[in-house]
PDB file of N, CA and C in Angstrom:
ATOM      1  N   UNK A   1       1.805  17.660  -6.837  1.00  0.00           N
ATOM      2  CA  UNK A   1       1.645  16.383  -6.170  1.00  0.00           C
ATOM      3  C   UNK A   1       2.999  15.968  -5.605  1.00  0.00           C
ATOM      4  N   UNK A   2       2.861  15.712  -4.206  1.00  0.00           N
ATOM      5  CA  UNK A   2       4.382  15.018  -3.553  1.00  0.00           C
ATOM      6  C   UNK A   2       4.219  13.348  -4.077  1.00  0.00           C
ATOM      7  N   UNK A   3       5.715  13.001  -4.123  1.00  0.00           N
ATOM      8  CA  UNK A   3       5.798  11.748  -3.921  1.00  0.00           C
ATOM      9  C   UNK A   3       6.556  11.096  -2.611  1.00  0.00           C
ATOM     10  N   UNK A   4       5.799  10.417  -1.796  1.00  0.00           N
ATOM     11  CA  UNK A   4       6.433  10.136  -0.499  1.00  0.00           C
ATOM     12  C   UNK A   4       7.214   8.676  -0.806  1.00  0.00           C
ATOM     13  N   UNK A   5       8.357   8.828  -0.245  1.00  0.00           N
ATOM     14  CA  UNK A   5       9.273   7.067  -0.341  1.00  0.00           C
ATOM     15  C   UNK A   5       9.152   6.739   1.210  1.00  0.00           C
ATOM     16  N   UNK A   6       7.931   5.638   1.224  1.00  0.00           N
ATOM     17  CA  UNK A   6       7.461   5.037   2.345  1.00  0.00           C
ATOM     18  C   UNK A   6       8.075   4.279   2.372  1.00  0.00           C
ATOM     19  N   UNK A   7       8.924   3.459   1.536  1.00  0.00           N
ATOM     20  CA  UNK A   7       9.713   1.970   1.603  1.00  0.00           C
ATOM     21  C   UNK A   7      11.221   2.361   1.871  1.00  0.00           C
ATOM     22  N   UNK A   8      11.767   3.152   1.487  1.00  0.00           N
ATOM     23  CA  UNK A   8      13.122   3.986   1.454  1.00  0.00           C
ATOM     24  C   UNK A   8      13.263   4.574   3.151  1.00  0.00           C
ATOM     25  N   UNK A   9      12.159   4.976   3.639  1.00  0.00           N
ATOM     26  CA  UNK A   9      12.357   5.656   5.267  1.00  0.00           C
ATOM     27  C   UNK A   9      12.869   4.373   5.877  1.00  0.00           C
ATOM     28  N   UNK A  10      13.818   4.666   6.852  1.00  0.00           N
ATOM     29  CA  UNK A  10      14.293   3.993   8.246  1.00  0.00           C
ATOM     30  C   UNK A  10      13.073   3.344   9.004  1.00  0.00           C
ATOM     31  N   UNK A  11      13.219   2.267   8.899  1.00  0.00           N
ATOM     32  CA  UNK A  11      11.824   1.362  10.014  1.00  0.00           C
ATOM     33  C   UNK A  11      12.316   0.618  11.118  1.00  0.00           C
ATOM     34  N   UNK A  12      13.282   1.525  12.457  1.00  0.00           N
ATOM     35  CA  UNK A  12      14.334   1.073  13.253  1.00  0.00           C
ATOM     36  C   UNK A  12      12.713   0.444  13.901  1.00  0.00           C
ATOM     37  N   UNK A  13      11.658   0.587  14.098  1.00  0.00           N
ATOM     38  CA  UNK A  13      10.215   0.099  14.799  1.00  0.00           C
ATOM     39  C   UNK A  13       9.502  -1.547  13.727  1.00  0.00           C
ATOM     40  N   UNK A  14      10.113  -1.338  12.812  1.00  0.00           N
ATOM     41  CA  UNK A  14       9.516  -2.216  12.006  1.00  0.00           C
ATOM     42  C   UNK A  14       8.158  -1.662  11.155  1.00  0.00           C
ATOM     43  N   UNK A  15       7.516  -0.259  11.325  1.00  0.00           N
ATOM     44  CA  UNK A  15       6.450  -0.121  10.414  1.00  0.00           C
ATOM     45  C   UNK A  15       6.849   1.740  10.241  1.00  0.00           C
ATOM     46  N   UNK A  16       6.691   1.501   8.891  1.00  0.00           N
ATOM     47  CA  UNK A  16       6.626   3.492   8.757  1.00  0.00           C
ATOM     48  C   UNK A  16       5.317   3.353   8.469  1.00  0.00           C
ATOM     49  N   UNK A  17       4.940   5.101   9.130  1.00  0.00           N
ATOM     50  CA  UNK A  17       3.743   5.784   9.036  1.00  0.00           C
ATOM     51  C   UNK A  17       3.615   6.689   8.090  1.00  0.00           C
ATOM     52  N   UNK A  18       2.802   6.609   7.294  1.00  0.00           N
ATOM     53  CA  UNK A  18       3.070   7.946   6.524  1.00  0.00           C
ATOM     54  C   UNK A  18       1.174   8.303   6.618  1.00  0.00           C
ATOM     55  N   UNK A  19       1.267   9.353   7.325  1.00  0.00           N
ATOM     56  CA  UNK A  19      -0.015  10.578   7.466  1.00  0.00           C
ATOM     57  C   UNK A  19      -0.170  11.701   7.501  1.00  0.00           C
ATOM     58  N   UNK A  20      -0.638  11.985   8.586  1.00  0.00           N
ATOM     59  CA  UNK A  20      -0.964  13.712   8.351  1.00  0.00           C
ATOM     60  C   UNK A  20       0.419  14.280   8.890  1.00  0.00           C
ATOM     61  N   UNK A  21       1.338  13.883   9.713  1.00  0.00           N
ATOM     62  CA  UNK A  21       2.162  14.674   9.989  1.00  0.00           C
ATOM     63  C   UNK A  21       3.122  15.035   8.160  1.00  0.00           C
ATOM     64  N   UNK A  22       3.048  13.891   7.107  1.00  0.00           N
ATOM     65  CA  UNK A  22       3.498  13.931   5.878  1.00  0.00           C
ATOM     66  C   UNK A  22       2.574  14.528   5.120  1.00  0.00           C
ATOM     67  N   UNK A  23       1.447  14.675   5.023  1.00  0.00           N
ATOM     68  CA  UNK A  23       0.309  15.076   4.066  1.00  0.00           C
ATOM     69  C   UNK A  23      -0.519  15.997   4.776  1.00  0.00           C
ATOM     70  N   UNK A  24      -0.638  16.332   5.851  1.00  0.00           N
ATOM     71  CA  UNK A  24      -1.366  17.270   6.370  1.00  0.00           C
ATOM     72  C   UNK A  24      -2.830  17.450   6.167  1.00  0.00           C
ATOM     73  N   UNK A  25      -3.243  15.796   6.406  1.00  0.00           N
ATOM     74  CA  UNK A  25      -4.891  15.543   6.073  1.00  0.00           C
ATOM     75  C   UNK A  25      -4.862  14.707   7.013  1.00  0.00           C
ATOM     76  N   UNK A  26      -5.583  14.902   7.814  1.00  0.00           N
ATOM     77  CA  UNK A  26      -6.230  13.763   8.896  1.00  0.00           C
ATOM     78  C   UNK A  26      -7.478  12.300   8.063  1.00  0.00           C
ATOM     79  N   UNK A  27      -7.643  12.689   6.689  1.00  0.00           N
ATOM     80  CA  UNK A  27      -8.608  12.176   6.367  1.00  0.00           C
ATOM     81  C   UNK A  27      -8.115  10.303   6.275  1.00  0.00           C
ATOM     82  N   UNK A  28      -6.752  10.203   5.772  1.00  0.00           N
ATOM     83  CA  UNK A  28      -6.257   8.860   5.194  1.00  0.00           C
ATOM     84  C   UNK A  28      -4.988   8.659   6.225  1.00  0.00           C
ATOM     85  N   UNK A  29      -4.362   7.214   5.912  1.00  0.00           N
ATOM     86  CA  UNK A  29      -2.874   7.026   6.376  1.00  0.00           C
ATOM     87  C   UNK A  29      -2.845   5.471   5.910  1.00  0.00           C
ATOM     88  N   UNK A  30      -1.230   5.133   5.735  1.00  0.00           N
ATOM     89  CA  UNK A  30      -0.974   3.936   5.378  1.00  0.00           C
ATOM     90  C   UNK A  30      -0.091   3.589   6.237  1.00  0.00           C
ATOM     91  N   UNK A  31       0.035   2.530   6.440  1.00  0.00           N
ATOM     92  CA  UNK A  31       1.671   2.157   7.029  1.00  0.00           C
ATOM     93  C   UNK A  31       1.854   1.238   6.223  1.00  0.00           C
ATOM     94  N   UNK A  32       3.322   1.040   6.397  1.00  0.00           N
ATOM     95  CA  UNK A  32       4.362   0.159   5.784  1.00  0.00           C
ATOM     96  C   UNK A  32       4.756  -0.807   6.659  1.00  0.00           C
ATOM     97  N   UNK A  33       4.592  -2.177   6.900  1.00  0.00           N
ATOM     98  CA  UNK A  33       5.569  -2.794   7.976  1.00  0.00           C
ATOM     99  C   UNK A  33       6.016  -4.575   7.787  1.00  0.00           C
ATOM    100  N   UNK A  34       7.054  -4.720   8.734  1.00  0.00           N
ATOM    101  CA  UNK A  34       7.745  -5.725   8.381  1.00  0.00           C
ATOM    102  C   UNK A  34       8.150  -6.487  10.032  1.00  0.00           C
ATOM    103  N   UNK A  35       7.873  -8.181   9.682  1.00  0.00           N
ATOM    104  CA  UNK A  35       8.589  -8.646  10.549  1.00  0.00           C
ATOM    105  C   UNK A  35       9.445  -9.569   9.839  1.00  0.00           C
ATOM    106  N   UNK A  36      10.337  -9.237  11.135  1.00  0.00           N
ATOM    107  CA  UNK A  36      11.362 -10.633  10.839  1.00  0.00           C
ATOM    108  C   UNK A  36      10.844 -12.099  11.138  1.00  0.00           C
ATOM    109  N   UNK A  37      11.714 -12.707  10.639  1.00  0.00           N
ATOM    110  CA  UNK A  37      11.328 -14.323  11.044  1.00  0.00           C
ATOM    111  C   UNK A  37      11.150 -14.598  12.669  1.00  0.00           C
ATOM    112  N   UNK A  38      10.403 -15.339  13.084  1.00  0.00           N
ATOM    113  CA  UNK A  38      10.045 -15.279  14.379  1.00  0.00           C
ATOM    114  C   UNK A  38       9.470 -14.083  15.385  1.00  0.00           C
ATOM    115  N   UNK A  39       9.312 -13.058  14.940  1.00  0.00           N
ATOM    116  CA  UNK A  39       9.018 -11.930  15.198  1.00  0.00           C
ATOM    117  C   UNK A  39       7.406 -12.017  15.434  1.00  0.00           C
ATOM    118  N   UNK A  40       7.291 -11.571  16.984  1.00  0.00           N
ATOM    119  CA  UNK A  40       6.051 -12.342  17.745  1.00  0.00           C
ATOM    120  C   UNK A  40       5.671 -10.931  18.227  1.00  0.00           C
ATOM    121  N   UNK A  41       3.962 -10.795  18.728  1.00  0.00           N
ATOM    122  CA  UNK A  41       3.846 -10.293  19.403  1.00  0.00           C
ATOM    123  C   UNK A  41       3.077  -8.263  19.284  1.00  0.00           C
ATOM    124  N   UNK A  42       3.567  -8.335  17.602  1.00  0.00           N
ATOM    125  CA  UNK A  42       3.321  -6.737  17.420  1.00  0.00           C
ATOM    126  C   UNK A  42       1.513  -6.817  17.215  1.00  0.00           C
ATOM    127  N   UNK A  43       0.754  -5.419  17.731  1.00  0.00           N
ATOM    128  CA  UNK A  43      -0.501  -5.153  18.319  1.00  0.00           C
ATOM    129  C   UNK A  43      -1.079  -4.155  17.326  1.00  0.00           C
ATOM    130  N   UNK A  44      -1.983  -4.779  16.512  1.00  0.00           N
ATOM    131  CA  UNK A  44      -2.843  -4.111  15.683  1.00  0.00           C
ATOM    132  C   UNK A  44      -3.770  -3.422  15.911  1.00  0.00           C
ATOM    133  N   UNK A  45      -4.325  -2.047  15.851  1.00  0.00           N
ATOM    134  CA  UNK A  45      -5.410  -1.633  16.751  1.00  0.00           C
ATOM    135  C   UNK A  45      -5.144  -0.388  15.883  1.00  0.00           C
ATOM    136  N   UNK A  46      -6.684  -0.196  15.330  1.00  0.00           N
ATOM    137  CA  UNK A  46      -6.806   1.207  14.815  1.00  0.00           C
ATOM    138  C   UNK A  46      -7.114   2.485  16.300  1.00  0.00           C
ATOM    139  N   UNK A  47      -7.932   2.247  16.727  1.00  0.00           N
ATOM    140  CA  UNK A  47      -7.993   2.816  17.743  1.00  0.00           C
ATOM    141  C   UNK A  47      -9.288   4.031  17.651  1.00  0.00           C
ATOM    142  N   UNK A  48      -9.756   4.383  18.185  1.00  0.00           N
ATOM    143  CA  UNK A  48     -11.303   5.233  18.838  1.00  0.00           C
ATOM    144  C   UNK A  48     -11.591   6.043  17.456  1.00  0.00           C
ATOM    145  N   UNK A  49     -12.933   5.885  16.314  1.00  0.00           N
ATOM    146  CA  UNK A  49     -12.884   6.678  15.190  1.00  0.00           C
ATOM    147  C   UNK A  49     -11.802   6.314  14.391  1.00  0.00           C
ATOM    148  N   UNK A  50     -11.534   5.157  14.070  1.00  0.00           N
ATOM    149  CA  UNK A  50     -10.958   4.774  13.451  1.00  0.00           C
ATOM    150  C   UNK A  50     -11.378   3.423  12.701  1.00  0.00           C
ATOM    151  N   UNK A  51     -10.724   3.440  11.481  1.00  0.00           N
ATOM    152  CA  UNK A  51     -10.819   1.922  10.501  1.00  0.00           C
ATOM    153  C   UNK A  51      -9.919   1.667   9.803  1.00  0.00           C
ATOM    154  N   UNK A  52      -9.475   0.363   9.496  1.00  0.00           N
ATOM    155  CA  UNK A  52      -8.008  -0.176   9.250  1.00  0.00           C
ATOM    156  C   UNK A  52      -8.077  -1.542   8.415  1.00  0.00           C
ATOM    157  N   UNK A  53      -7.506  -1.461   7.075  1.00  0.00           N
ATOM    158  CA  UNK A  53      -7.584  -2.627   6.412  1.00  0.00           C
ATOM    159  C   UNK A  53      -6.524  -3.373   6.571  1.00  0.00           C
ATOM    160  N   UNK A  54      -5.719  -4.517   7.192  1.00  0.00           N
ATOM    161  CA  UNK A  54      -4.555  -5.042   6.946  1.00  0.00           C
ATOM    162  C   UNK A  54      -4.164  -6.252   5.713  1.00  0.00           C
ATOM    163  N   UNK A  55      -3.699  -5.664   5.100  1.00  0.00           N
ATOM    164  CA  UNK A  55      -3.197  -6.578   4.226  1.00  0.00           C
ATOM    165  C   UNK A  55      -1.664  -7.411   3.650  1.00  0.00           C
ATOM    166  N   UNK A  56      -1.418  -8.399   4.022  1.00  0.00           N
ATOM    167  CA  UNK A  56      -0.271  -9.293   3.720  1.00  0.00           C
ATOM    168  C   UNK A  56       0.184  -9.189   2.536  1.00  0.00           C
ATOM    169  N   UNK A  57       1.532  -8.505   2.439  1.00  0.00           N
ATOM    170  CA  UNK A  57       2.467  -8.328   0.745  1.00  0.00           C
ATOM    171  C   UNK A  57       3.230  -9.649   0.640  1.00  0.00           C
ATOM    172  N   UNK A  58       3.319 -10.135   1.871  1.00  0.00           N
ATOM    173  CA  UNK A  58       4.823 -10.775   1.511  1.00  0.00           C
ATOM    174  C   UNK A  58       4.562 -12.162   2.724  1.00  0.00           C
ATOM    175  N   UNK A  59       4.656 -13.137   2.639  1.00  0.00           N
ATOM    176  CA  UNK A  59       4.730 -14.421   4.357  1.00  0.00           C
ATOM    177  C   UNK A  59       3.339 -14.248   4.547  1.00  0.00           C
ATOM    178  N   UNK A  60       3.184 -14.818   5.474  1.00  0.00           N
ATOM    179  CA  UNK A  60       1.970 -15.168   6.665  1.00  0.00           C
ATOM    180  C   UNK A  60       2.258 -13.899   7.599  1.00  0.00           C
ATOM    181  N   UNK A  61       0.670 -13.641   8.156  1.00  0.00           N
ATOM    182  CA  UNK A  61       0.648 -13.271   9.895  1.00  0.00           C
ATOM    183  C   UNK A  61       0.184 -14.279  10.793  1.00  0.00           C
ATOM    184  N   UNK A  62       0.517 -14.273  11.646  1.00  0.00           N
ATOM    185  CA  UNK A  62      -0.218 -15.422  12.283  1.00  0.00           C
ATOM    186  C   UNK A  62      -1.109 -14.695  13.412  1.00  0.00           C
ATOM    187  N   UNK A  63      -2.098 -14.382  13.689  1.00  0.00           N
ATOM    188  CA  UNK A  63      -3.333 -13.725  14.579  1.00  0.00           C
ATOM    189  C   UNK A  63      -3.814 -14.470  15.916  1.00  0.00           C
ATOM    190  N   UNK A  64      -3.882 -13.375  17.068  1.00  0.00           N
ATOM    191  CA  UNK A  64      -4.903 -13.533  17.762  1.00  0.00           C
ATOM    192  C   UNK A  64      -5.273 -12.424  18.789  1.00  0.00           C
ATOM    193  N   UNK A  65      -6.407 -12.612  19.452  1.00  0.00           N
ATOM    194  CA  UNK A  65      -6.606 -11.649  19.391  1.00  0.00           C
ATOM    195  C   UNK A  65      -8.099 -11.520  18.734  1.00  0.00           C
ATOM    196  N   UNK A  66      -8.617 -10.305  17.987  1.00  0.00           N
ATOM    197  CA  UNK A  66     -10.441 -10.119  17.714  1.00  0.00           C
ATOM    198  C   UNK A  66     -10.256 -11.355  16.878  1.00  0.00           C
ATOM    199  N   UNK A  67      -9.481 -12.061  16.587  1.00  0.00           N
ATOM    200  CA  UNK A  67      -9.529 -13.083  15.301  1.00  0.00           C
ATOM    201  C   UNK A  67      -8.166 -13.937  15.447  1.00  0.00           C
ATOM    202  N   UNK A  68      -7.981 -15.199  14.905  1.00  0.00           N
ATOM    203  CA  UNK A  68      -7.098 -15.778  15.870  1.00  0.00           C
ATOM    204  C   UNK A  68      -6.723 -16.817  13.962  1.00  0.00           C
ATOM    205  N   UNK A  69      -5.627 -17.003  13.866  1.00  0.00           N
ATOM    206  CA  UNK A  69      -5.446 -18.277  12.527  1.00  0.00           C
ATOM    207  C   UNK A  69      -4.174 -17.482  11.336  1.00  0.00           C
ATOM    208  N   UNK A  70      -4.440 -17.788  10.955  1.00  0.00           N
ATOM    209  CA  UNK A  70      -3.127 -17.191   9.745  1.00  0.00           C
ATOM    210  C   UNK A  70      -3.884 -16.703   8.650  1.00  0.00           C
ATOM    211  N   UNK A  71      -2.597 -14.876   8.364  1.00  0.00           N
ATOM    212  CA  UNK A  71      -3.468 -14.657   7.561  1.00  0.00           C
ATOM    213  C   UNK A  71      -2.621 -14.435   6.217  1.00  0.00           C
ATOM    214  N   UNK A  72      -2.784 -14.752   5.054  1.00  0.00           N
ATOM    215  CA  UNK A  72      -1.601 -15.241   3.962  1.00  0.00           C
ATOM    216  C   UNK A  72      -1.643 -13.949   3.346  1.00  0.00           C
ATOM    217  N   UNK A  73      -0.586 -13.890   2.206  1.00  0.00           N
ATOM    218  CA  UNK A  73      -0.225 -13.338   0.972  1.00  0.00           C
ATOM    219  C   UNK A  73      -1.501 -13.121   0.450  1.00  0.00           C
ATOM    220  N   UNK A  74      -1.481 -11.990   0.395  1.00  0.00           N
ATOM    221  CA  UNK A  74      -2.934 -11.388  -0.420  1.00  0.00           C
ATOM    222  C   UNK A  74      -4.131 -11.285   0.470  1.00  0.00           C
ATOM    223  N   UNK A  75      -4.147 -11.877   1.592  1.00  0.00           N
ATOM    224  CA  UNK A  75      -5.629 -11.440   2.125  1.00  0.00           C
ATOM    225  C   UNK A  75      -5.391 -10.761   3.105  1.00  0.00           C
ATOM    226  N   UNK A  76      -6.702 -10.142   3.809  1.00  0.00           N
ATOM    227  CA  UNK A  76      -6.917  -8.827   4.528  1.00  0.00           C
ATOM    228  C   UNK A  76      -7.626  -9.081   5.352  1.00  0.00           C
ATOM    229  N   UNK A  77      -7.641  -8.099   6.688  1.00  0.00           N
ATOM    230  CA  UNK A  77      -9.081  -8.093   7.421  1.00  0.00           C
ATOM    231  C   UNK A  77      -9.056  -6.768   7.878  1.00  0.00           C
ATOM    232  N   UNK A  78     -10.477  -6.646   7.904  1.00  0.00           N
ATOM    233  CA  UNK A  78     -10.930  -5.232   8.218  1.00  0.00           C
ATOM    234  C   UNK A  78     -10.997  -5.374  10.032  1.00  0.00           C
ATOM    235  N   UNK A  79     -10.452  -3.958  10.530  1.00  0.00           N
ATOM    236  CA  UNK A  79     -10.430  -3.614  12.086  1.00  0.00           C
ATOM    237  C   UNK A  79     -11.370  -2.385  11.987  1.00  0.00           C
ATOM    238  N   UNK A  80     -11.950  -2.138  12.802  1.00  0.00           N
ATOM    239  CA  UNK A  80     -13.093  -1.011  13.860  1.00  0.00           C
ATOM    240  C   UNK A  80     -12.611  -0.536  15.070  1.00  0.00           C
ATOM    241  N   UNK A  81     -12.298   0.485  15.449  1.00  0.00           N
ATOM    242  CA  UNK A  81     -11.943   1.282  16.517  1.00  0.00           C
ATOM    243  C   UNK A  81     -11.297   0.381  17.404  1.00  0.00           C
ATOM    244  N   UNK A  82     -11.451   0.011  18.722  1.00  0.00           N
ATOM    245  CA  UNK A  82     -10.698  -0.774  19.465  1.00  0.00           C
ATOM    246  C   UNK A  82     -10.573  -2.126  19.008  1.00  0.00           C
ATOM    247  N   UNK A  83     -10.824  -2.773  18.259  1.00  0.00           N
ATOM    248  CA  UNK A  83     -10.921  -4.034  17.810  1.00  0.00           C
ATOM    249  C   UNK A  83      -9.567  -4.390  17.487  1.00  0.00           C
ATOM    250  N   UNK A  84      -8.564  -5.464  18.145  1.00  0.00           N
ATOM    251  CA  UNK A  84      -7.381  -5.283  18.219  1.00  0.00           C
ATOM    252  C   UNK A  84      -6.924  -6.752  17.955  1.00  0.00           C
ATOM    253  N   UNK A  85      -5.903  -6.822  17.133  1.00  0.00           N
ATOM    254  CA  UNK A  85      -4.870  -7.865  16.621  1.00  0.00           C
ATOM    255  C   UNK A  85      -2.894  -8.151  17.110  1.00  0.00           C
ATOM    256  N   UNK A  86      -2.866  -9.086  17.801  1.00  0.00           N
ATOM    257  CA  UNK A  86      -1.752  -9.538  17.995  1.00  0.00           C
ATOM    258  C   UNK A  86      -0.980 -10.638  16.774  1.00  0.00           C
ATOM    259  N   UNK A  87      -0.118  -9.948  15.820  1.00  0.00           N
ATOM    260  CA  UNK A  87       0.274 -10.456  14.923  1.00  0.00           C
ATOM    261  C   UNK A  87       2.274 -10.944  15.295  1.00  0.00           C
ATOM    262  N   UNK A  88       2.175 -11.732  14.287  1.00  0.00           N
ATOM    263  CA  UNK A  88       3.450 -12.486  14.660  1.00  0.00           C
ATOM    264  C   UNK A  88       3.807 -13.246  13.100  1.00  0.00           C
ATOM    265  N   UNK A  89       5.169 -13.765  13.392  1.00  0.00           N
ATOM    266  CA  UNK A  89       5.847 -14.160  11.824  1.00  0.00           C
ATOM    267  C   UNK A  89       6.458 -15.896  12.446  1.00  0.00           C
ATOM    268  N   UNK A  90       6.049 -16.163  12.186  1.00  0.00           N
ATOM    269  CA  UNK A  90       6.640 -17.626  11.992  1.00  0.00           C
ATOM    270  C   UNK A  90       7.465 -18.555  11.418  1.00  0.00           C
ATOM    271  N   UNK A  91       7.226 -17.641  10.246  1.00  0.00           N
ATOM    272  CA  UNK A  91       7.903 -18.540   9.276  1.00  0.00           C
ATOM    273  C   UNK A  91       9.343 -17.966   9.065  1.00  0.00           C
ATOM    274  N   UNK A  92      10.345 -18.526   7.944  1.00  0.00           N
ATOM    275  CA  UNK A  92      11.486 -18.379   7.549  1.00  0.00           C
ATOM    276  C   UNK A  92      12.131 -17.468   7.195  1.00  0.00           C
ATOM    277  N   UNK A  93      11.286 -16.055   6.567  1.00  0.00           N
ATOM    278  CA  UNK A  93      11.519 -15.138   5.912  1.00  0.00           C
ATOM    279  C   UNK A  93      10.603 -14.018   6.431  1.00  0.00           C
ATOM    280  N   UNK A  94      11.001 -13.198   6.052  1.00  0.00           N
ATOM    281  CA  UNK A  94      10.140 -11.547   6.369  1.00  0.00           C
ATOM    282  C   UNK A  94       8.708 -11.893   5.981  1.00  0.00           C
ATOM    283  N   UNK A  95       7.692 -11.069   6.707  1.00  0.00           N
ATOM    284  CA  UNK A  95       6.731 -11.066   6.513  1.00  0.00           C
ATOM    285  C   UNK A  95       6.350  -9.361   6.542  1.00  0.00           C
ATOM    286  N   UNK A  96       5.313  -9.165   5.380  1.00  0.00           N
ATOM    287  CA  UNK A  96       5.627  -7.639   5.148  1.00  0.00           C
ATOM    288  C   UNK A  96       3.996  -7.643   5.010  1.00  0.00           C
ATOM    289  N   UNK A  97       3.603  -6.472   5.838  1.00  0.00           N
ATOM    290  CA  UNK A  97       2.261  -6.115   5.260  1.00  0.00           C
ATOM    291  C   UNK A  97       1.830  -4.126   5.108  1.00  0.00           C
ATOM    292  N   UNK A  98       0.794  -4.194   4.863  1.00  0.00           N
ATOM    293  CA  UNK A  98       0.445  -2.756   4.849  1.00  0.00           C
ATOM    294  C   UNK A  98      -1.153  -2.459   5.485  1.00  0.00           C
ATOM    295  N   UNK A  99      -1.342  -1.467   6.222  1.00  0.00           N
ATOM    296  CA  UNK A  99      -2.658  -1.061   6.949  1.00  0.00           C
ATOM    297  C   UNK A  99      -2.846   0.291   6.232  1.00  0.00           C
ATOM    298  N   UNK A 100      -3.997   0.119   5.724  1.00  0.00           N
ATOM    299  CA  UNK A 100      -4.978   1.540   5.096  1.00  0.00           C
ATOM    300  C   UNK A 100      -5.929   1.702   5.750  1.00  0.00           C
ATOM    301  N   UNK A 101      -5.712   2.748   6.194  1.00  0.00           N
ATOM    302  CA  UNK A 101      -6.505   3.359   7.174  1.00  0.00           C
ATOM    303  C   UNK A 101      -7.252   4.755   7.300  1.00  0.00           C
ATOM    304  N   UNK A 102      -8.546   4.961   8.067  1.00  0.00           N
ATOM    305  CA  UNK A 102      -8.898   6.671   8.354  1.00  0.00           C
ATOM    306  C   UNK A 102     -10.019   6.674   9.597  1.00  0.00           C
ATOM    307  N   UNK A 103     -10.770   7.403   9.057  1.00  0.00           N
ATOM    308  CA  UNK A 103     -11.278   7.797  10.383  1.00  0.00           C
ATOM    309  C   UNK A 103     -13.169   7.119   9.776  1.00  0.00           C
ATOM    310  N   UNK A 104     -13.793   7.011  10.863  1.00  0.00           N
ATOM    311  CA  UNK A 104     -15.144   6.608  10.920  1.00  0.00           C
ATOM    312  C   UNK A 104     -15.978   7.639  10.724  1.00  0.00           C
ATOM    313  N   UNK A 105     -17.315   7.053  10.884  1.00  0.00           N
ATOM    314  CA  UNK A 105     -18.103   7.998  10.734  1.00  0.00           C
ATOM    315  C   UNK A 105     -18.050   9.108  12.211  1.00  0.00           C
ATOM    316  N   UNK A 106     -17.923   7.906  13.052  1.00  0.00           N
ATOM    317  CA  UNK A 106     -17.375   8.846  14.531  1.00  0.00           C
ATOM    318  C   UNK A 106     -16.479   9.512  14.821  1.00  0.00           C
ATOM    319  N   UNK A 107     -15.312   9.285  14.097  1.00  0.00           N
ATOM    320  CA  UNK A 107     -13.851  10.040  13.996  1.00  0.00           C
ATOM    321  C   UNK A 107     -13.264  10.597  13.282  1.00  0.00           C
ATOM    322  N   UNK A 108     -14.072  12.007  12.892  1.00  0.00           N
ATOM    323  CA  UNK A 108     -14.195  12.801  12.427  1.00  0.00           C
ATOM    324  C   UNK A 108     -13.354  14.162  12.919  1.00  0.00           C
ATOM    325  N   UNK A 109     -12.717  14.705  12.906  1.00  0.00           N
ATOM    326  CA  UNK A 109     -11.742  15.577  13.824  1.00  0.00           C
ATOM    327  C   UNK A 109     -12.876  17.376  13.472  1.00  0.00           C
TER     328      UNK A 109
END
C-alpha cells in the first residue's frame, strides 16, 4: 500500500490532484484545495461521466452558479457531469475544502 502526502505537495494552483496519474486507477480521485481570503472566482465542474462531492474543511465557500449561497464547515454538495460551481472565499482566513470524486455510470473508460 502507497501512502500519498496530498497536503505536503506544492499547490502553486491552489488545489492538488491526486489520481490516476498517482494511483493508476481511473476508478476514484480527490483533490485537496485552498483559498485565500478574498479569493474569488475558482470553477467547480466535474465534467462529462463524472461525479464530485465537495466538501468544506476549513471557512465558508460562497457559490454560484448550479447553486448559489454559502456553503460552511462541514457541509457538501453533490455535482453531475457538467453541472458547474463558481466558488469564492470571503472571509478573513483560508478556506480549505476537498472534492471526491469518479466516474458515472456513463463514464466508464
Amino acid at each position: 500500500m502507497k501512502i500519498f502526502d496530498v497536503f505536503g505537495k506544492s499547490m502553486e494552483s491552489g488545489e492538488q490532484l491526486l489520481g490516476s496519474r498517482d494511483t493508476g486507477s481511473h476508478a476514484c480521485y480527490v483533490i485537496y484545495g485552498k483559498l485565500k481570503p478574498g479569493e474569488q472566482g475558482r470553477e467547480l465542474k466535474p465534467g462529462r461521466g463524472h461525479e464530485e462531492l465537495i466538501l468544506v474543511l476549513n471557512g465558508e465557500l460562497q457559490m454560484s452558479g448550479q447553486s448559489s449561497g454559502t456553503l460552511k464547515q462541514g457541509q457538501a454538495v453533490h455535482l453531475r457531469g457538467d453541472e458547474t460551481l463558481s466558488v469564492g472565499n470571503k472571509g478573513a482566513s483560508e478556506a480549505v475544502y476537498v472534492v471526491a470524486g469518479g466516474h458515472s455510470d456513463e463514464g466508464h473508460h
